[in-house]
C-alpha atoms as a PDB file:
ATOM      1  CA  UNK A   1    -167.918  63.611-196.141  1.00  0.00           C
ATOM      2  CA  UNK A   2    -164.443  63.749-196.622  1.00  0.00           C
ATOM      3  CA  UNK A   3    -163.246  66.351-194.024  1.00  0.00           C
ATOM      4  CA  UNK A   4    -165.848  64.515-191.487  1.00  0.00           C
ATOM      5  CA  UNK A   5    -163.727  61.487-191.717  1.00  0.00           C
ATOM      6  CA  UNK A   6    -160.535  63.686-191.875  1.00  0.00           C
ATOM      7  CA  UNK A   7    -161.828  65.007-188.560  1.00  0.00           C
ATOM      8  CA  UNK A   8    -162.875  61.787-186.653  1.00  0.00           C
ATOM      9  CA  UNK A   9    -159.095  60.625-187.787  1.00  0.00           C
ATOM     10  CA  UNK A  10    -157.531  63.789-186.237  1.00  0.00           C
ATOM     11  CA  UNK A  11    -159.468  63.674-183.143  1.00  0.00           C
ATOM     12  CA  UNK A  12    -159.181  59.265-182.940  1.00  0.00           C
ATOM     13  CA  UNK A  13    -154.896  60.501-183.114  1.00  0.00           C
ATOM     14  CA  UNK A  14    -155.046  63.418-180.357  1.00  0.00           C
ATOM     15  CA  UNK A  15    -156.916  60.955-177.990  1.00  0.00           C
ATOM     16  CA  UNK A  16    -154.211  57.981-178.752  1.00  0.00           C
ATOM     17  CA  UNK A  17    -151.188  60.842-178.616  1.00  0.00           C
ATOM     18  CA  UNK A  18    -152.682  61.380-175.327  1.00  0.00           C
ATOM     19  CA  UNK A  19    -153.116  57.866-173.632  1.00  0.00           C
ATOM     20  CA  UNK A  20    -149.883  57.085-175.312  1.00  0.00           C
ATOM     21  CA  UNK A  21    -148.183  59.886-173.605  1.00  0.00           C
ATOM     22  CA  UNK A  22    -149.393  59.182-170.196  1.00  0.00           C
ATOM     23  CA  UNK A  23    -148.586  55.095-170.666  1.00  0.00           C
ATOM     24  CA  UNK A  24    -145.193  56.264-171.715  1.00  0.00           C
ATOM     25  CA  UNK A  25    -144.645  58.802-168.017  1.00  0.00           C
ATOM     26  CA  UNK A  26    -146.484  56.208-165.893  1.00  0.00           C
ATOM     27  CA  UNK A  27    -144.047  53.266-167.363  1.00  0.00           C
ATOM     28  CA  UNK A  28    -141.059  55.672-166.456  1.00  0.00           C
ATOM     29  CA  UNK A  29    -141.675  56.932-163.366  1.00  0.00           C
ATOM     30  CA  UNK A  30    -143.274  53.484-162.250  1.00  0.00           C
ATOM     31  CA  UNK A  31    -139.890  52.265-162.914  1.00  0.00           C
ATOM     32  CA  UNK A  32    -137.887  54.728-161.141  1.00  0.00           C
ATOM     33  CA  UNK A  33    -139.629  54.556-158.405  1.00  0.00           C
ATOM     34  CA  UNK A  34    -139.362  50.713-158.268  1.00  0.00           C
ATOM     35  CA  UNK A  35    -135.952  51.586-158.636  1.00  0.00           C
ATOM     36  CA  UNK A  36    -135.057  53.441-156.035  1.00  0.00           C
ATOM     37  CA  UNK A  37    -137.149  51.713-153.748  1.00  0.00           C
ATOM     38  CA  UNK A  38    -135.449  48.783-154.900  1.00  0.00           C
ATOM     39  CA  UNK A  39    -131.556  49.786-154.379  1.00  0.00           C
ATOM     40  CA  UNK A  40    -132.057  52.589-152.653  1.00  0.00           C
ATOM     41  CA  UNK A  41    -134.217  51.120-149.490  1.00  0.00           C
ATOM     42  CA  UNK A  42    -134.146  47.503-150.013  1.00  0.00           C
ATOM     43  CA  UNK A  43    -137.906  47.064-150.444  1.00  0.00           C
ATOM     44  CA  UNK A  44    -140.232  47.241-153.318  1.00  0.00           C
ATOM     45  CA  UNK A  45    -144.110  47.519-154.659  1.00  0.00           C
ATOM     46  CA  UNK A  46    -145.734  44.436-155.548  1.00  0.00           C
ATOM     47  CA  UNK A  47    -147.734  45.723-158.491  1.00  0.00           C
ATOM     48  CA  UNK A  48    -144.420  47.693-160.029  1.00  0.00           C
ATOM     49  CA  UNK A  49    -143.707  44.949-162.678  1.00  0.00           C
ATOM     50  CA  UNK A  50    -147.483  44.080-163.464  1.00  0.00           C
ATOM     51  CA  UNK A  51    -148.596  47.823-164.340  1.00  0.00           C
ATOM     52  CA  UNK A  52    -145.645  48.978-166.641  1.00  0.00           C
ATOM     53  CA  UNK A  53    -145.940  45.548-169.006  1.00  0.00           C
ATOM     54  CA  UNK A  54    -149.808  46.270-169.482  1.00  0.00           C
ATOM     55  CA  UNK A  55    -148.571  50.057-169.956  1.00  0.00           C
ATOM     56  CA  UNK A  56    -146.573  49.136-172.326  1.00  0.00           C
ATOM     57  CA  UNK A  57    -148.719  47.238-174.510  1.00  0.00           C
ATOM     58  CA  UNK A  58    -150.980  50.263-174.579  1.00  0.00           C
ATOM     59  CA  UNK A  59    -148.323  52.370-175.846  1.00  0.00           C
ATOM     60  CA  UNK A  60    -146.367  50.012-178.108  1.00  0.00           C
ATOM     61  CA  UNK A  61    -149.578  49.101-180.296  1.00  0.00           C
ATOM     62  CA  UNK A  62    -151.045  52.628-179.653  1.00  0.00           C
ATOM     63  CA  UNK A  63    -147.808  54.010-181.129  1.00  0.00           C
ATOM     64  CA  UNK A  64    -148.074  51.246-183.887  1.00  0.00           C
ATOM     65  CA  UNK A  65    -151.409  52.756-184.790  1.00  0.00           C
ATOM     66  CA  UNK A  66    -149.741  56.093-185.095  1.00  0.00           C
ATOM     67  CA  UNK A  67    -147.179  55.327-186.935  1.00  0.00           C
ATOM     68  CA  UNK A  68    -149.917  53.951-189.746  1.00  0.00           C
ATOM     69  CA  UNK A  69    -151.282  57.440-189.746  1.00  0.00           C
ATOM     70  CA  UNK A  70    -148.025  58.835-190.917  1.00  0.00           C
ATOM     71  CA  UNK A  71    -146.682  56.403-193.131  1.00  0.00           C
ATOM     72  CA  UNK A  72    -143.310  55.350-190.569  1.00  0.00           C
ATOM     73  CA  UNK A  73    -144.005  52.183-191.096  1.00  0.00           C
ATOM     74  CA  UNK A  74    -141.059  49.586-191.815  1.00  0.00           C
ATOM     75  CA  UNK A  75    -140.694  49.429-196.129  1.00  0.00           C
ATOM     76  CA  UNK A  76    -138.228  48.701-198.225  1.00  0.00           C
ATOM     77  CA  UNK A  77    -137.619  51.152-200.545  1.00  0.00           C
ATOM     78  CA  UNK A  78    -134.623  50.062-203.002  1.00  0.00           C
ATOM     79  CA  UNK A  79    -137.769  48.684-205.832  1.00  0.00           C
ATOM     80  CA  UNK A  80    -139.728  51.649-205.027  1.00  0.00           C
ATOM     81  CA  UNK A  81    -137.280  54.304-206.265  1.00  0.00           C
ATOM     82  CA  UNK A  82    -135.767  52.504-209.441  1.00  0.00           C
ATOM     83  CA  UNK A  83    -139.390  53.490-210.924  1.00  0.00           C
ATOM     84  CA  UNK A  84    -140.601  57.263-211.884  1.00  0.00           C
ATOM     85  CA  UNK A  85    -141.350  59.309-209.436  1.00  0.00           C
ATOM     86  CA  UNK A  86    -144.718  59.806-209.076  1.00  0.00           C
ATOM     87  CA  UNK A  87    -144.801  57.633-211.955  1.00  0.00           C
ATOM     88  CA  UNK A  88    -147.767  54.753-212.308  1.00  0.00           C
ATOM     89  CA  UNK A  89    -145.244  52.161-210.384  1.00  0.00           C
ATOM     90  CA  UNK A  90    -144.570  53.772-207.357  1.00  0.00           C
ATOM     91  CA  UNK A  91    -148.388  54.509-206.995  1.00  0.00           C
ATOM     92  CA  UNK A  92    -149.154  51.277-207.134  1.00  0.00           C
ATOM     93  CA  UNK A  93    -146.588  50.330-204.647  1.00  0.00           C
ATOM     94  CA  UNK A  94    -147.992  52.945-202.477  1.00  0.00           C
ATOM     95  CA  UNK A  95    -151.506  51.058-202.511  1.00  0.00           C
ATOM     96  CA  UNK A  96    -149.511  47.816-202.474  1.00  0.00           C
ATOM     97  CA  UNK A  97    -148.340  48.803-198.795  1.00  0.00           C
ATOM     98  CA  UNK A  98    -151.141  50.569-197.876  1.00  0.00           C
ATOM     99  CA  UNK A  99    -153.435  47.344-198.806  1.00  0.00           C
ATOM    100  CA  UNK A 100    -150.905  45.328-196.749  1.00  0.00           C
ATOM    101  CA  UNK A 101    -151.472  47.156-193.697  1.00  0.00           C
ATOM    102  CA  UNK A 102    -155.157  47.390-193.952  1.00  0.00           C
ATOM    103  CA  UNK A 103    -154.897  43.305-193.951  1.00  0.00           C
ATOM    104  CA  UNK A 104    -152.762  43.399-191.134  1.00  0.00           C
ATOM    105  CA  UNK A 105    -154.345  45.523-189.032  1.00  0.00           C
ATOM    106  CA  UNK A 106    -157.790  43.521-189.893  1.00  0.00           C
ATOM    107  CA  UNK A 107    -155.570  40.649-188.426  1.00  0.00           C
ATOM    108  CA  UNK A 108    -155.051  42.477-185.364  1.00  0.00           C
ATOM    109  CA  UNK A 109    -158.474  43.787-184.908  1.00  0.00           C
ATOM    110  CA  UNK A 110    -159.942  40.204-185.368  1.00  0.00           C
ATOM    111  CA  UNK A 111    -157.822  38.273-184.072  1.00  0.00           C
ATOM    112  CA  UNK A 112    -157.307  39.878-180.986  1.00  0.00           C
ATOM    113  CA  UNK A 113    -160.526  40.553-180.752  1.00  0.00           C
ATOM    114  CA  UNK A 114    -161.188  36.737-180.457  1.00  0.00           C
ATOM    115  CA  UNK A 115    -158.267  36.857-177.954  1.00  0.00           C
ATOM    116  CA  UNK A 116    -160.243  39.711-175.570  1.00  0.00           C
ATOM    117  CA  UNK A 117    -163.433  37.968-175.899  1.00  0.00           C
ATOM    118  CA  UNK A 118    -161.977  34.672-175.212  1.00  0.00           C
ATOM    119  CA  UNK A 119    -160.104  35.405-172.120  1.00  0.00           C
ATOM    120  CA  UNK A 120    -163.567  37.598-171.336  1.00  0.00           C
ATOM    121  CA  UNK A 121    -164.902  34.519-170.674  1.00  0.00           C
ATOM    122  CA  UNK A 122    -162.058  33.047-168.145  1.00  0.00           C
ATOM    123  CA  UNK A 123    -162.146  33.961-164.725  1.00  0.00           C
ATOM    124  CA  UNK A 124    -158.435  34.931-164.730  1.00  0.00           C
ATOM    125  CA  UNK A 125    -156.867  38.200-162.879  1.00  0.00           C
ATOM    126  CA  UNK A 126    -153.579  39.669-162.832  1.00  0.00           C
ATOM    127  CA  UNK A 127    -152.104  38.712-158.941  1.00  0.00           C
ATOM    128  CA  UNK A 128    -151.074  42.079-158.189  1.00  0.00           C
ATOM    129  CA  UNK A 129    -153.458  44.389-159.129  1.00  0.00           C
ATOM    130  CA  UNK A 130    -156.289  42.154-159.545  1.00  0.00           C
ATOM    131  CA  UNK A 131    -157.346  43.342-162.990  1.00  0.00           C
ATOM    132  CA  UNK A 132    -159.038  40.730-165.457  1.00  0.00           C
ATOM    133  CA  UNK A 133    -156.600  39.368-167.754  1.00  0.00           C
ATOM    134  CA  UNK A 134    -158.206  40.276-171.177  1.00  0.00           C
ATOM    135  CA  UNK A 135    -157.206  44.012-170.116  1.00  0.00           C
ATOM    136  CA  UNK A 136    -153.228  43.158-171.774  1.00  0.00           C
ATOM    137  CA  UNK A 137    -154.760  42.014-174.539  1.00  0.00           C
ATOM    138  CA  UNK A 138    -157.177  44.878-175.650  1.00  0.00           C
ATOM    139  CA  UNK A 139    -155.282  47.586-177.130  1.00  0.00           C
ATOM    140  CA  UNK A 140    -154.507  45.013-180.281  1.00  0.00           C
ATOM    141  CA  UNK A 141    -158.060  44.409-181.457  1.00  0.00           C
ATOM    142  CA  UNK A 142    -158.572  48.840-180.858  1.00  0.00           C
ATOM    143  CA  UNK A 143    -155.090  49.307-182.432  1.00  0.00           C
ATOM    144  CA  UNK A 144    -155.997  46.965-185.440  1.00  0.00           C
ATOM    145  CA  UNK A 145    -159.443  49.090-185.417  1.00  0.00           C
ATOM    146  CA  UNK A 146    -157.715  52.293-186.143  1.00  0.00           C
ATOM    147  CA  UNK A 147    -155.215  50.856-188.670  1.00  0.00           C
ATOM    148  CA  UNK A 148    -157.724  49.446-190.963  1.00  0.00           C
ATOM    149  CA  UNK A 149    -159.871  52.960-190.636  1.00  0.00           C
ATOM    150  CA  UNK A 150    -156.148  54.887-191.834  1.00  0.00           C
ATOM    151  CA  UNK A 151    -155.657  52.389-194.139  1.00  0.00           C
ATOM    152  CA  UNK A 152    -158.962  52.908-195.832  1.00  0.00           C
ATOM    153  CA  UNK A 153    -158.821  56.467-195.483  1.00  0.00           C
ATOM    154  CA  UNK A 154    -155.281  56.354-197.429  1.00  0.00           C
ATOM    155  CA  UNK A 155    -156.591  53.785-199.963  1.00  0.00           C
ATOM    156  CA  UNK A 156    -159.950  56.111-201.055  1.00  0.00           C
ATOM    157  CA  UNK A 157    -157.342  58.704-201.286  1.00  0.00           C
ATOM    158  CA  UNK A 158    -159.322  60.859-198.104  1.00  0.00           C
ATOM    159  CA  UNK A 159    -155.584  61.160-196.248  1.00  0.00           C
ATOM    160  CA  UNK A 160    -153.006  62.013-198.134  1.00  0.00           C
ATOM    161  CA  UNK A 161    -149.063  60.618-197.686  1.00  0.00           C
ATOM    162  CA  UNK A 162    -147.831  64.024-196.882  1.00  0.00           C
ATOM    163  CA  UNK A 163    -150.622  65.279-194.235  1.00  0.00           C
ATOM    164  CA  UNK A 164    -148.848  64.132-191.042  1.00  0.00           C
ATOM    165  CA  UNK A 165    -149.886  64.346-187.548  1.00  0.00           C
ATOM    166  CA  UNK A 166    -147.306  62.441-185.538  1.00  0.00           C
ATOM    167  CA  UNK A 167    -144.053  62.449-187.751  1.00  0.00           C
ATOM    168  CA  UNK A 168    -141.508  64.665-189.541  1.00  0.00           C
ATOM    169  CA  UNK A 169    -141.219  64.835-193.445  1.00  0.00           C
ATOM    170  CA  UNK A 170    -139.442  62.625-194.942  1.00  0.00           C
ATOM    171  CA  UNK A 171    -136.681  64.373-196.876  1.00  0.00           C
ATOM    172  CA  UNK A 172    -135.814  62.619-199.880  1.00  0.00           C
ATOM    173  CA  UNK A 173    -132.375  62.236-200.460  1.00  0.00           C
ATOM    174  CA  UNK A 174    -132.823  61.132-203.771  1.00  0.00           C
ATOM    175  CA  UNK A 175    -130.070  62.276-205.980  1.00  0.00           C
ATOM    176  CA  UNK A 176    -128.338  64.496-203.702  1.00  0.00           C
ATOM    177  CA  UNK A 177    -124.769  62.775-203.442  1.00  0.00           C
ATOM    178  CA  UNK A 178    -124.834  63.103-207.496  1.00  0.00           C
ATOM    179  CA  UNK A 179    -126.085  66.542-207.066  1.00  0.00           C
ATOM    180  CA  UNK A 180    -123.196  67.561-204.658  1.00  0.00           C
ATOM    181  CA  UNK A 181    -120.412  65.506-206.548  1.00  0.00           C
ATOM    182  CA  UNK A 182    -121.775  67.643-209.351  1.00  0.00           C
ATOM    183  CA  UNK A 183    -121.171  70.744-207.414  1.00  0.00           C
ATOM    184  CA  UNK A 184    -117.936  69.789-206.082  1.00  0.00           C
ATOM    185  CA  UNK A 185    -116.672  69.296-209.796  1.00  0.00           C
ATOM    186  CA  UNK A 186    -117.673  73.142-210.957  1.00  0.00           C
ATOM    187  CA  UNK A 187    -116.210  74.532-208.001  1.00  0.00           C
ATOM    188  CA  UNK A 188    -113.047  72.936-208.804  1.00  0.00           C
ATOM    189  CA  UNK A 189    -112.896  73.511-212.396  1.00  0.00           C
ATOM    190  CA  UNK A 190    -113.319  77.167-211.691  1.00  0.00           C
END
């Protein structure tokens, strides 16, 4: 069951790497274009500042999402590392965080929700392109979605910290300046 889930969750992240991707190229070269068009020729496209700011509320809370998955996430970790490592504490910081997030992204998943429904219900469109108005609002509630299924995925221990899709390891630096001041002090004693 396990490595079902695991799946789903790596195929959920491809599909949001992908629409984040394009939201990220459209936004750009929307904007140069407007750009040039703009200084360039003295004219402009009527749509060009409508269509990037829903783009990029895709890919900001897409890449929020993402960012769950890997554990980039904002933290503070000055309390964290005066305990063991590995050691009871920091585990229970661990599902501290990852308990926090799972209520914050139930926040976003239900509260927006309300917020798409709701404005489902308004007869609202953008002026430009003439698309409903909920469409801004609905990559929180399916952002919020996907961070509460990561965050329960992390907190039944099914994902792992270390098994990263999106990110870099994190290289702890633990240590190292007393490590190297350490060094420093052999070399020059012999």
């Amino acid at each position: 069951m396990a490595k079902i889930l695991r799946d789903i969750d790596r195929a959920v992240h491809k599909i949001l790497r992908y629409i984040a991707n394009i939201s990220l190229v459209a936004m750009v070269l929307i904007l140069t274009y407007t750009v040039v068009l703009r200084y360039v020729f003295n004219t402009g496209l009527a749509w060009a500042e409508e269509v990037p700011r829903l783009l990029v509320a895709v890919f900001v809370f897409l890449a929020c999402a993402m960012g769950v998955r890997d554990h980039v996430h904002i933290s503070v970790s000055f309390v964290y590392n005066l305990f063991r490592k590995n050691g009871k504490m920091q585990k229970a910081l661990i599902f501290l965080g990852d308990f926090v997030v799972l209520v914050c992204g139930a926040f976003m998943f239900y509260y927006g929700g309300l917020r798409v429904l709701k404005m489902m219900s308004l007869s609202g469109v953008q002026p430009m392109t003439g698309l409903p108005n909920w469409v801004q609002y609905i990559a929180v509630p399916f952002a919020g979605l996907i961070i509460v299924y990561d965050s329960l995925l992390f907190l039944f221990g099914v994902i792992k910290p270390d098994d990263l899709m999106h990110a870099e390891p994190e290289v702890d630096y633990t240590g190292q300046v007393e490590r190297e001041r350490k060094k420093k002090a052999g070399d020059a004693s012999t």
